[in-house]
PDB file of N, CA and C in Angstrom:
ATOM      1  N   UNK A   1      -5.977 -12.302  -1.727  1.00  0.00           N
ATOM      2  CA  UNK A   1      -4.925 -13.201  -2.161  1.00  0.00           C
ATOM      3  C   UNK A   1      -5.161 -14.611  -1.651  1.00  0.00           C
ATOM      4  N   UNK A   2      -5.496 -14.464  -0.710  1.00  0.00           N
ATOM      5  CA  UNK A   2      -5.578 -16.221  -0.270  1.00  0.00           C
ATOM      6  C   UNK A   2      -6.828 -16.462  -0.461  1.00  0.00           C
ATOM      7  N   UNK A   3      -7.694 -16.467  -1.267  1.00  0.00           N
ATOM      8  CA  UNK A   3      -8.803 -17.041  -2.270  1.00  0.00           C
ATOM      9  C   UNK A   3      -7.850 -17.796  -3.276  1.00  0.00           C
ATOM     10  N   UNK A   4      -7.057 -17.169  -3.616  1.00  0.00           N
ATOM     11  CA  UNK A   4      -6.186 -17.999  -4.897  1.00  0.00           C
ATOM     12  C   UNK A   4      -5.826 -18.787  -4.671  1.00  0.00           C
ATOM     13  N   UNK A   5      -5.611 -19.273  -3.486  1.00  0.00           N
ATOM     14  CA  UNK A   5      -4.459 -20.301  -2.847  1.00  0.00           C
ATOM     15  C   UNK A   5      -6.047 -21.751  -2.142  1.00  0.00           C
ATOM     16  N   UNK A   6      -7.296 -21.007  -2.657  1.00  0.00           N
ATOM     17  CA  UNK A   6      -8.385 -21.928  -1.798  1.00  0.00           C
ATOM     18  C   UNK A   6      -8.542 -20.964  -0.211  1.00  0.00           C
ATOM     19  N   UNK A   7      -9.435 -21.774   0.660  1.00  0.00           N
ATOM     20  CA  UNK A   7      -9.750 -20.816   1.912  1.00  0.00           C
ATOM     21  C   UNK A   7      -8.354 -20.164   2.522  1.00  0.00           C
ATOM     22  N   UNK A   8      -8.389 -20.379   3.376  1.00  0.00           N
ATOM     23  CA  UNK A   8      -7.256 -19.611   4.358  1.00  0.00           C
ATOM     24  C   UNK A   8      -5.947 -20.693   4.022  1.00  0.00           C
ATOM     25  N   UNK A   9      -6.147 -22.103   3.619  1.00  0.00           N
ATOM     26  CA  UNK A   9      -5.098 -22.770   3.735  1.00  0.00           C
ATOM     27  C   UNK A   9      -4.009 -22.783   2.778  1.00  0.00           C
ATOM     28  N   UNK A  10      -3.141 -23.061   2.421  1.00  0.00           N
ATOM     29  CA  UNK A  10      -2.051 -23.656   1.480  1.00  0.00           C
ATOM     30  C   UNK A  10      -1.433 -24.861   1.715  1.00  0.00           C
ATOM     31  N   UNK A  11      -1.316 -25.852   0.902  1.00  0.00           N
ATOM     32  CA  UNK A  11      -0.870 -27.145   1.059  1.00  0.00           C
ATOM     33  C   UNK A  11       0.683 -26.820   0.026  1.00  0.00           C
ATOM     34  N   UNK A  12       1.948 -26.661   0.757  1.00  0.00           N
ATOM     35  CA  UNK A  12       3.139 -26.905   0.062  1.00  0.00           C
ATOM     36  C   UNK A  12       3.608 -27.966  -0.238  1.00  0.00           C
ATOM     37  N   UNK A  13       4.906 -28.057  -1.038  1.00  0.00           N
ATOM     38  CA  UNK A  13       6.177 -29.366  -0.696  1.00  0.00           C
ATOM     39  C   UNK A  13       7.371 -28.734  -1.000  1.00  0.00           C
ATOM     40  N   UNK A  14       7.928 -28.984   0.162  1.00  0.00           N
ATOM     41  CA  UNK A  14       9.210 -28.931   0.447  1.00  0.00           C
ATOM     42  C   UNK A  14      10.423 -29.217  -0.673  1.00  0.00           C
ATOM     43  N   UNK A  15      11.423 -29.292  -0.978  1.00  0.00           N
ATOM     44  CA  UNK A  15      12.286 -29.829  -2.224  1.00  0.00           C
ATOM     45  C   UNK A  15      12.709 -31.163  -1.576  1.00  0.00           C
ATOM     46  N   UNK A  16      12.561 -31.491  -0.748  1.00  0.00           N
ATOM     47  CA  UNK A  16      12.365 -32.870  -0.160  1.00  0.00           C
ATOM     48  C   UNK A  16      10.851 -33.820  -0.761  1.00  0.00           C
ATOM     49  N   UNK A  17      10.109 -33.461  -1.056  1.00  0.00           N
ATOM     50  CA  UNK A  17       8.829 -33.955  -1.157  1.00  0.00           C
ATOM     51  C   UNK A  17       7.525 -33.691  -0.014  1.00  0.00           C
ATOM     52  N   UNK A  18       8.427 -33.420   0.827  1.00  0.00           N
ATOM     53  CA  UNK A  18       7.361 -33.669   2.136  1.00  0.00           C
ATOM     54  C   UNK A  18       6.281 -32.558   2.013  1.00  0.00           C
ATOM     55  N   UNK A  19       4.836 -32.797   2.257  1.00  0.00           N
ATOM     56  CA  UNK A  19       4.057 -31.560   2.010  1.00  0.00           C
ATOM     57  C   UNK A  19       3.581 -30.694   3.582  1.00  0.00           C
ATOM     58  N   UNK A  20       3.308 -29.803   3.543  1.00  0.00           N
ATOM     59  CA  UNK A  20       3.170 -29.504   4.956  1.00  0.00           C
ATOM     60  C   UNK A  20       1.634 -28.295   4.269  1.00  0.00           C
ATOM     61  N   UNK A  21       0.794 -28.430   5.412  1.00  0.00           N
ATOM     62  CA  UNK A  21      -0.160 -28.000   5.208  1.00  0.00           C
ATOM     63  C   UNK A  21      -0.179 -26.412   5.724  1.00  0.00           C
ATOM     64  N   UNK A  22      -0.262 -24.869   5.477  1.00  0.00           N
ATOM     65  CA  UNK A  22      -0.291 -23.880   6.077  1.00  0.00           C
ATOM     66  C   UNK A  22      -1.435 -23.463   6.446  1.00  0.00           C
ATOM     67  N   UNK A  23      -1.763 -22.416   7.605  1.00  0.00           N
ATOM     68  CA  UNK A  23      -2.599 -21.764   7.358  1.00  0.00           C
ATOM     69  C   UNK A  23      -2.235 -20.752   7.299  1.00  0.00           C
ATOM     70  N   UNK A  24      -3.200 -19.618   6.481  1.00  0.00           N
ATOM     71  CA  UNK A  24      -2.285 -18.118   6.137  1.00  0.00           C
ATOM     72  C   UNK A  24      -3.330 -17.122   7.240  1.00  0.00           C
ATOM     73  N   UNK A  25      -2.525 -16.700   8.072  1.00  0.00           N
ATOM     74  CA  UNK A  25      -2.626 -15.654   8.580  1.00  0.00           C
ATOM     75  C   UNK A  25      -2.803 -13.958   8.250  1.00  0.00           C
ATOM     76  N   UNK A  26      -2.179 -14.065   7.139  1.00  0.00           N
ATOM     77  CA  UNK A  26      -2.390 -12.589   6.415  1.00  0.00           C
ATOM     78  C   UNK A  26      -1.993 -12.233   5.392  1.00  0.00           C
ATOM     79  N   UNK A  27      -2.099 -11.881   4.455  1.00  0.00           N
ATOM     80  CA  UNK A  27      -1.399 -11.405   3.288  1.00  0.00           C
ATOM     81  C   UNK A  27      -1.068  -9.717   3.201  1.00  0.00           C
ATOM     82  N   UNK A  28      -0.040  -9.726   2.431  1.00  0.00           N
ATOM     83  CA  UNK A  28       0.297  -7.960   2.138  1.00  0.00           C
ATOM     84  C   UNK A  28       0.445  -7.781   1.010  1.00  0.00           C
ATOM     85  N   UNK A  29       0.137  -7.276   0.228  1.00  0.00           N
ATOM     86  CA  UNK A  29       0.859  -6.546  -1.166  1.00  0.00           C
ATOM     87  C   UNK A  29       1.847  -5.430  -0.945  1.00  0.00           C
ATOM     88  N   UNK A  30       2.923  -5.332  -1.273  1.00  0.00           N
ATOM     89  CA  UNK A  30       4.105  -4.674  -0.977  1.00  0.00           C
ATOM     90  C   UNK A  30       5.437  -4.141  -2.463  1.00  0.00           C
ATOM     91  N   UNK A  31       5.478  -2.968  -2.343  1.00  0.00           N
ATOM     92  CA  UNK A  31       6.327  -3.017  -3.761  1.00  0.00           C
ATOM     93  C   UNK A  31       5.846  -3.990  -4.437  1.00  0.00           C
ATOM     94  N   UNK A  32       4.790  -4.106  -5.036  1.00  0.00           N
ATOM     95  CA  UNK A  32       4.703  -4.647  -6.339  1.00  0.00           C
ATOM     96  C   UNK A  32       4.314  -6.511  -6.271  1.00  0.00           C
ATOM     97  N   UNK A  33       4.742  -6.676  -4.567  1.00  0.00           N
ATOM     98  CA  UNK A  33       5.182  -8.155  -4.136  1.00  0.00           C
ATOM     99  C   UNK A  33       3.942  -8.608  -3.306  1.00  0.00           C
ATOM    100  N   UNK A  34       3.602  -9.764  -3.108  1.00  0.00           N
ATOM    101  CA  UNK A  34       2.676 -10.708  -2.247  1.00  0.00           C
ATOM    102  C   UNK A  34       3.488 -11.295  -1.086  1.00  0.00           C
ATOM    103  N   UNK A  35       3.056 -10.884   0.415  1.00  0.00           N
ATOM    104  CA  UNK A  35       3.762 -11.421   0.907  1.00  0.00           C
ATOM    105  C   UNK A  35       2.943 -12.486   1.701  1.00  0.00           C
ATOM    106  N   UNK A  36       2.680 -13.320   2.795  1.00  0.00           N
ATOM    107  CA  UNK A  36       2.040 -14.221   2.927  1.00  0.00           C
ATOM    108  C   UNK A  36       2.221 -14.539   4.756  1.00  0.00           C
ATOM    109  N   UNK A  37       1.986 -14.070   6.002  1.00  0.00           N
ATOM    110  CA  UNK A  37       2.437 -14.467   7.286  1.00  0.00           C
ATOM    111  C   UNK A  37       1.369 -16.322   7.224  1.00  0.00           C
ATOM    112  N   UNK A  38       2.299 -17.167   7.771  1.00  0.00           N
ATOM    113  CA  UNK A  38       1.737 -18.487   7.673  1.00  0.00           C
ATOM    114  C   UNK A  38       2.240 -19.391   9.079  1.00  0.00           C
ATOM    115  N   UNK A  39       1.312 -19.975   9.135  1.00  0.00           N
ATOM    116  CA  UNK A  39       1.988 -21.246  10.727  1.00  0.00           C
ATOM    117  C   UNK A  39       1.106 -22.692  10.083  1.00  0.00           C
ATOM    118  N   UNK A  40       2.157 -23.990  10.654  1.00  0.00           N
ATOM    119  CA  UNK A  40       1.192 -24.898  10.269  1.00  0.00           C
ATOM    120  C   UNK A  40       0.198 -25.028  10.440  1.00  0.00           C
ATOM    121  N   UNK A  41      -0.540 -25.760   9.893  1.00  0.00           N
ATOM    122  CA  UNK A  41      -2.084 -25.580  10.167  1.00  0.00           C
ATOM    123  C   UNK A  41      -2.294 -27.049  11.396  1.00  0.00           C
ATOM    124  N   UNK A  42      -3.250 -26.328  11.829  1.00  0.00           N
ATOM    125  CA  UNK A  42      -3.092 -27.454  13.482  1.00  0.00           C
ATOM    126  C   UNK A  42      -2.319 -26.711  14.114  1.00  0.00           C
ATOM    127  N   UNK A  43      -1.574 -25.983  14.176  1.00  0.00           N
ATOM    128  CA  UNK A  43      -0.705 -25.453  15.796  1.00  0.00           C
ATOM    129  C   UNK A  43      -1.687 -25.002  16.540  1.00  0.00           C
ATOM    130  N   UNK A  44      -1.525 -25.649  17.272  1.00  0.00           N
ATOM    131  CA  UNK A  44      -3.013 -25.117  18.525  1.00  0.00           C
ATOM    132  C   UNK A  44      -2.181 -23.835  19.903  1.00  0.00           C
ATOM    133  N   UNK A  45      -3.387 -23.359  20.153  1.00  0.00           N
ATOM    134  CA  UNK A  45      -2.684 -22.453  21.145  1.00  0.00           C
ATOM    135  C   UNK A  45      -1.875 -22.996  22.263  1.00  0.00           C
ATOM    136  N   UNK A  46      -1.668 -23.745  22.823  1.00  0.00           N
ATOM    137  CA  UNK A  46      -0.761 -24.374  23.706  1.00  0.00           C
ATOM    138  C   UNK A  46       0.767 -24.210  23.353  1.00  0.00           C
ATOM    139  N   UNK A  47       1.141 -24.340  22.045  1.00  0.00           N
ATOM    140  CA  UNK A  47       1.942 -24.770  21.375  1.00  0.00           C
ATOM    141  C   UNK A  47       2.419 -23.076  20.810  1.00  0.00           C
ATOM    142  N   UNK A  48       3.975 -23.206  20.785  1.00  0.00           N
ATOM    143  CA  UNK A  48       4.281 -21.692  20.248  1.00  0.00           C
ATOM    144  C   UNK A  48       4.031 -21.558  19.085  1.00  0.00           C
ATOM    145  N   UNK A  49       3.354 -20.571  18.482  1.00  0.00           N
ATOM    146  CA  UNK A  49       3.122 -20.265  17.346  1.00  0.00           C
ATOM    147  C   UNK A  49       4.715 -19.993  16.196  1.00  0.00           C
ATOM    148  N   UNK A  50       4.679 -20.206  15.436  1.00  0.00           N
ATOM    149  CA  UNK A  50       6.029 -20.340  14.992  1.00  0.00           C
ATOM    150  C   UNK A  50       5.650 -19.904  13.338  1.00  0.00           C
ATOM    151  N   UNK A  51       5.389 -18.323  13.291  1.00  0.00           N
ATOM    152  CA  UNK A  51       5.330 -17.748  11.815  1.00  0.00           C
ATOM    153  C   UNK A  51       6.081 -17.201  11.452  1.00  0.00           C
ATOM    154  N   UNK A  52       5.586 -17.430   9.870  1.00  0.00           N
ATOM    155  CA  UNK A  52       7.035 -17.491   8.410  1.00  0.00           C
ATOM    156  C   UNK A  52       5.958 -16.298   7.971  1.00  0.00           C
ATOM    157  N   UNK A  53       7.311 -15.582   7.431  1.00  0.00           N
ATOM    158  CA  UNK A  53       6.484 -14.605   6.166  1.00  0.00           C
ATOM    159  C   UNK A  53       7.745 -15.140   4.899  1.00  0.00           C
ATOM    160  N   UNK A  54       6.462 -15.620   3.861  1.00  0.00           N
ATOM    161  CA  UNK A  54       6.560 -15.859   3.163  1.00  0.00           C
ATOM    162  C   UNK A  54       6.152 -15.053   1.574  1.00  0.00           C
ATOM    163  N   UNK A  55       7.354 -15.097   0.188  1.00  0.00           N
ATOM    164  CA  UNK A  55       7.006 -14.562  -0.474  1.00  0.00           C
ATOM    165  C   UNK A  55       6.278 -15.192  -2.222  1.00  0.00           C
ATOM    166  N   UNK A  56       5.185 -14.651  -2.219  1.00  0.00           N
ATOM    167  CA  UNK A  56       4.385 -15.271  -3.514  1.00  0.00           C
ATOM    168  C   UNK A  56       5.202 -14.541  -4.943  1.00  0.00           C
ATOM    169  N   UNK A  57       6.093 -15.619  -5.573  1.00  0.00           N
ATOM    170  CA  UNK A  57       6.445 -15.428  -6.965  1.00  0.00           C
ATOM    171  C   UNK A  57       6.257 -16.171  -7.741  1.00  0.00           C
ATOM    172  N   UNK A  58       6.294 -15.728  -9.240  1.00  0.00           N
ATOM    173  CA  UNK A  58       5.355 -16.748 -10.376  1.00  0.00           C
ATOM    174  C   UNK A  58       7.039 -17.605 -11.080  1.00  0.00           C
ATOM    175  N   UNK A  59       6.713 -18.793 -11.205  1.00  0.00           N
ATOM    176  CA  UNK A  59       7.554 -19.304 -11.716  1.00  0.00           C
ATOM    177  C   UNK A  59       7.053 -20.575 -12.738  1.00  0.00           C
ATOM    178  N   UNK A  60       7.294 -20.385 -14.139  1.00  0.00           N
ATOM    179  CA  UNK A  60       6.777 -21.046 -15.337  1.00  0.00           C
ATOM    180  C   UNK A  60       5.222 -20.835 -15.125  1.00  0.00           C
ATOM    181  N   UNK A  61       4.706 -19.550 -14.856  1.00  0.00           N
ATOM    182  CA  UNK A  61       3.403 -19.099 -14.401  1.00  0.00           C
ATOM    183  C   UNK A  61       2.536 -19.767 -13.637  1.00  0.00           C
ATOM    184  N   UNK A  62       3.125 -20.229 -12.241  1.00  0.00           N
ATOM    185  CA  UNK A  62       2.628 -20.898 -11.913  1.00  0.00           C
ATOM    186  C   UNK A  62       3.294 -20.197 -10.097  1.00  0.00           C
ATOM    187  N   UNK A  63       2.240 -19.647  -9.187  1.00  0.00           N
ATOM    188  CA  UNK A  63       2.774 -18.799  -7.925  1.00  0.00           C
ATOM    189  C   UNK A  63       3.295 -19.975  -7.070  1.00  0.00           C
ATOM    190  N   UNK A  64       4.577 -19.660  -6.492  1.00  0.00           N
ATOM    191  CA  UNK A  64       5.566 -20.839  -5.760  1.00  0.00           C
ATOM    192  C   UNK A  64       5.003 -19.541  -4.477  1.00  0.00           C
ATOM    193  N   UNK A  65       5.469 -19.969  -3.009  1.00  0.00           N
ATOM    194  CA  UNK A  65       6.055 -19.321  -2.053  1.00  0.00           C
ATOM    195  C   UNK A  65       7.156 -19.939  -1.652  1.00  0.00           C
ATOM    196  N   UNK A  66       8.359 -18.576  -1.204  1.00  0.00           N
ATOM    197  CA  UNK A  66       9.448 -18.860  -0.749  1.00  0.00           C
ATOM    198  C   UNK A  66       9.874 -17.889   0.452  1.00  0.00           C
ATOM    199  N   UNK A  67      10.881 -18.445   0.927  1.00  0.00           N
ATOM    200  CA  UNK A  67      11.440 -17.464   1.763  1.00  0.00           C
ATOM    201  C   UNK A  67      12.098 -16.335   1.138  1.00  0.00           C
ATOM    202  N   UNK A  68      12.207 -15.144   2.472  1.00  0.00           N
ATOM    203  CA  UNK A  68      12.979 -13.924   1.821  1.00  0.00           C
ATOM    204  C   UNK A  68      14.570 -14.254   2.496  1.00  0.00           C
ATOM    205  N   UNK A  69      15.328 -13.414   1.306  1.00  0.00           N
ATOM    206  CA  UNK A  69      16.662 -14.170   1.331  1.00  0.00           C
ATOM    207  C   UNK A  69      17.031 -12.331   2.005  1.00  0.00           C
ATOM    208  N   UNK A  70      16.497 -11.494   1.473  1.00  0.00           N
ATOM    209  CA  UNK A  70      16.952 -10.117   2.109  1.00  0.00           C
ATOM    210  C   UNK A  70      16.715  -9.696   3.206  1.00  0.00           C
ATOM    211  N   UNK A  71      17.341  -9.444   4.310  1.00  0.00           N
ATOM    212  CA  UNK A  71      17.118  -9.479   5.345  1.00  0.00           C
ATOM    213  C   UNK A  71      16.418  -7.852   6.300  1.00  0.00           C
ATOM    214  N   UNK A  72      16.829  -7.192   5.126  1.00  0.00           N
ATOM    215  CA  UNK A  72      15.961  -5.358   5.145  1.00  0.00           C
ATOM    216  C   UNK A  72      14.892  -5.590   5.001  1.00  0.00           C
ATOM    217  N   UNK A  73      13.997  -6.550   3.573  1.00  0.00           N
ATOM    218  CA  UNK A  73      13.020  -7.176   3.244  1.00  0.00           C
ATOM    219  C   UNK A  73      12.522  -7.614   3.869  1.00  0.00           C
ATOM    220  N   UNK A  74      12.745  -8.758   4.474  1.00  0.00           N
ATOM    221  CA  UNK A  74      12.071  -9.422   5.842  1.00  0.00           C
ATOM    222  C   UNK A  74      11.906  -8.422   7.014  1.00  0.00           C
ATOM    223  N   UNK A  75      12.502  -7.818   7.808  1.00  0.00           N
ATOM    224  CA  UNK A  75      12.069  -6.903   8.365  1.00  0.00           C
ATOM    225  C   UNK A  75      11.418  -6.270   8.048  1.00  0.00           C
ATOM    226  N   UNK A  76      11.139  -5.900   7.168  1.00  0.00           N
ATOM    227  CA  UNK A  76      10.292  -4.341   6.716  1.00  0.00           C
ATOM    228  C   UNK A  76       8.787  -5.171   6.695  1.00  0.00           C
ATOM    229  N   UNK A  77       8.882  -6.674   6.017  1.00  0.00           N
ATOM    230  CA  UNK A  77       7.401  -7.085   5.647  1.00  0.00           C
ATOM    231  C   UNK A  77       7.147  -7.352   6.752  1.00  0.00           C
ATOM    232  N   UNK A  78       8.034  -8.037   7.856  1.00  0.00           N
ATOM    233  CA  UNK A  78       8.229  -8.655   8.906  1.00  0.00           C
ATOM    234  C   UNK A  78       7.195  -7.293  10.020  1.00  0.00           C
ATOM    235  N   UNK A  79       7.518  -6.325   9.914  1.00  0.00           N
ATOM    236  CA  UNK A  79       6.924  -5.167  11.034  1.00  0.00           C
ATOM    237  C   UNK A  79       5.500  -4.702  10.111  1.00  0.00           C
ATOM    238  N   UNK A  80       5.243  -4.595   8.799  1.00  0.00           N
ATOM    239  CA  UNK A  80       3.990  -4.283   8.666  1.00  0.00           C
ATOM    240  C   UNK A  80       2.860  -5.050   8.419  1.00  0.00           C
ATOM    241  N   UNK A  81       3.396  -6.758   8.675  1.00  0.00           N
ATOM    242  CA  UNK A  81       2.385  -7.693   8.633  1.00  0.00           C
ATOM    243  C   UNK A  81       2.322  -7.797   9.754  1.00  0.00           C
ATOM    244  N   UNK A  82       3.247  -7.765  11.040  1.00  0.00           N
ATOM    245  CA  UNK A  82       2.491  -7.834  12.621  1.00  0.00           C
ATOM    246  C   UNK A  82       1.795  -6.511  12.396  1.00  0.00           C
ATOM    247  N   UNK A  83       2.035  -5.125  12.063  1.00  0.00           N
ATOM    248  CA  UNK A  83       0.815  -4.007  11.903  1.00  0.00           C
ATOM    249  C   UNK A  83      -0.310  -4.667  11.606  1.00  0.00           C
ATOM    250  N   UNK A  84      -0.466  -4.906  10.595  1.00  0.00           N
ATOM    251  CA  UNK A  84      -1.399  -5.212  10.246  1.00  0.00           C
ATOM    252  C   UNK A  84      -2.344  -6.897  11.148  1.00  0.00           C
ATOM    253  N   UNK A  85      -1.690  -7.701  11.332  1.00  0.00           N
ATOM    254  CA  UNK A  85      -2.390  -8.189  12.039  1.00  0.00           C
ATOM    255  C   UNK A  85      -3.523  -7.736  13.655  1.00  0.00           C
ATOM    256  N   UNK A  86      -2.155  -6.999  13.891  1.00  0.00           N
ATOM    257  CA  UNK A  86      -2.672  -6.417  15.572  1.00  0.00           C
ATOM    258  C   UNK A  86      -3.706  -5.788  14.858  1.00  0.00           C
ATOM    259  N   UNK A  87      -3.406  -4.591  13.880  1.00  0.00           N
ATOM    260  CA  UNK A  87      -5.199  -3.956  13.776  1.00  0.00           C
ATOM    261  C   UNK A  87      -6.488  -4.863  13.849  1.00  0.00           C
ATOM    262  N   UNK A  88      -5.980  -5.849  13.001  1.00  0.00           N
ATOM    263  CA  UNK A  88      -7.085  -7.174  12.386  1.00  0.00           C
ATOM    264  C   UNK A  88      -7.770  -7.166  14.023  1.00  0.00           C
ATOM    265  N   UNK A  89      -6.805  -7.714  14.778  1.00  0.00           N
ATOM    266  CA  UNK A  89      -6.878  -8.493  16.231  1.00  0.00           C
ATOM    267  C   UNK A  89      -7.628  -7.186  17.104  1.00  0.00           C
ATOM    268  N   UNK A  90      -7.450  -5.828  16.896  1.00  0.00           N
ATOM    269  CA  UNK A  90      -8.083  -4.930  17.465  1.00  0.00           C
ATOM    270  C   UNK A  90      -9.619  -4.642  16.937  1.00  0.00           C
ATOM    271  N   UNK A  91     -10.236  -5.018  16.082  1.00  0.00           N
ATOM    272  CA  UNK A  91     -11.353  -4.597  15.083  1.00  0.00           C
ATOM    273  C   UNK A  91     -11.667  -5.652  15.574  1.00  0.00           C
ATOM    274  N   UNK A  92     -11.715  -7.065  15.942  1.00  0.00           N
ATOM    275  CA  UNK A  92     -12.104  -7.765  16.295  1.00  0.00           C
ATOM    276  C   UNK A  92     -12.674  -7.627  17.833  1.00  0.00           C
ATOM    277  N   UNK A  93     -12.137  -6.787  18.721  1.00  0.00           N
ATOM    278  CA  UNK A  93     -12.598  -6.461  19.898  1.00  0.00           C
ATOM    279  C   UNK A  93     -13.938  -5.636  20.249  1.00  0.00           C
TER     280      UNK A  93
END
């Protein structure tokens, strides 16, 4: 999934205009859904990491990410994208 989006990054904008640059940490496919764990890009380790899971939907065919408004939802993607990261982070050892 994040080939589609270019390397690891995503460049958004806000409904303000402002663009903020991501980097994606992981993707999930889930029921049918794309979900997306992301932190700005540049947060360096010093600095608390501060990740969004975010969800990929098509709108005038064209994939937006947004937040999840369901809060069962977010949890649920919320616990199997840290799964899935920690494995990532363990295979790496």
């Amino acid at each position: 999934m994040a080939n589609e989006y270019g390397s690891d990054f995503v460049t958004i904008i806000d409904e303000d205009g402002t663009e903020f640059e991501l980097e994606i940490l992981s993707t999930l496919e889930y029921n049918g859904e794309t979900y997306m764990a992301v932190i700005l890009a540049g947060s360096g380790e010093e600095e608390a990491l501060d990740v969004s899971i975010l969800k990929s939907v098509e709108e005038d065919g064209e994939p937006i990410l947004c937040a999840i408004e369901d809060e069962q939802e977010l949890e649920t993607v919320y616990s199997m994208i840290m799964e899935q990261l920690y494995e990532e982070e363990d295979d790496e050892d």
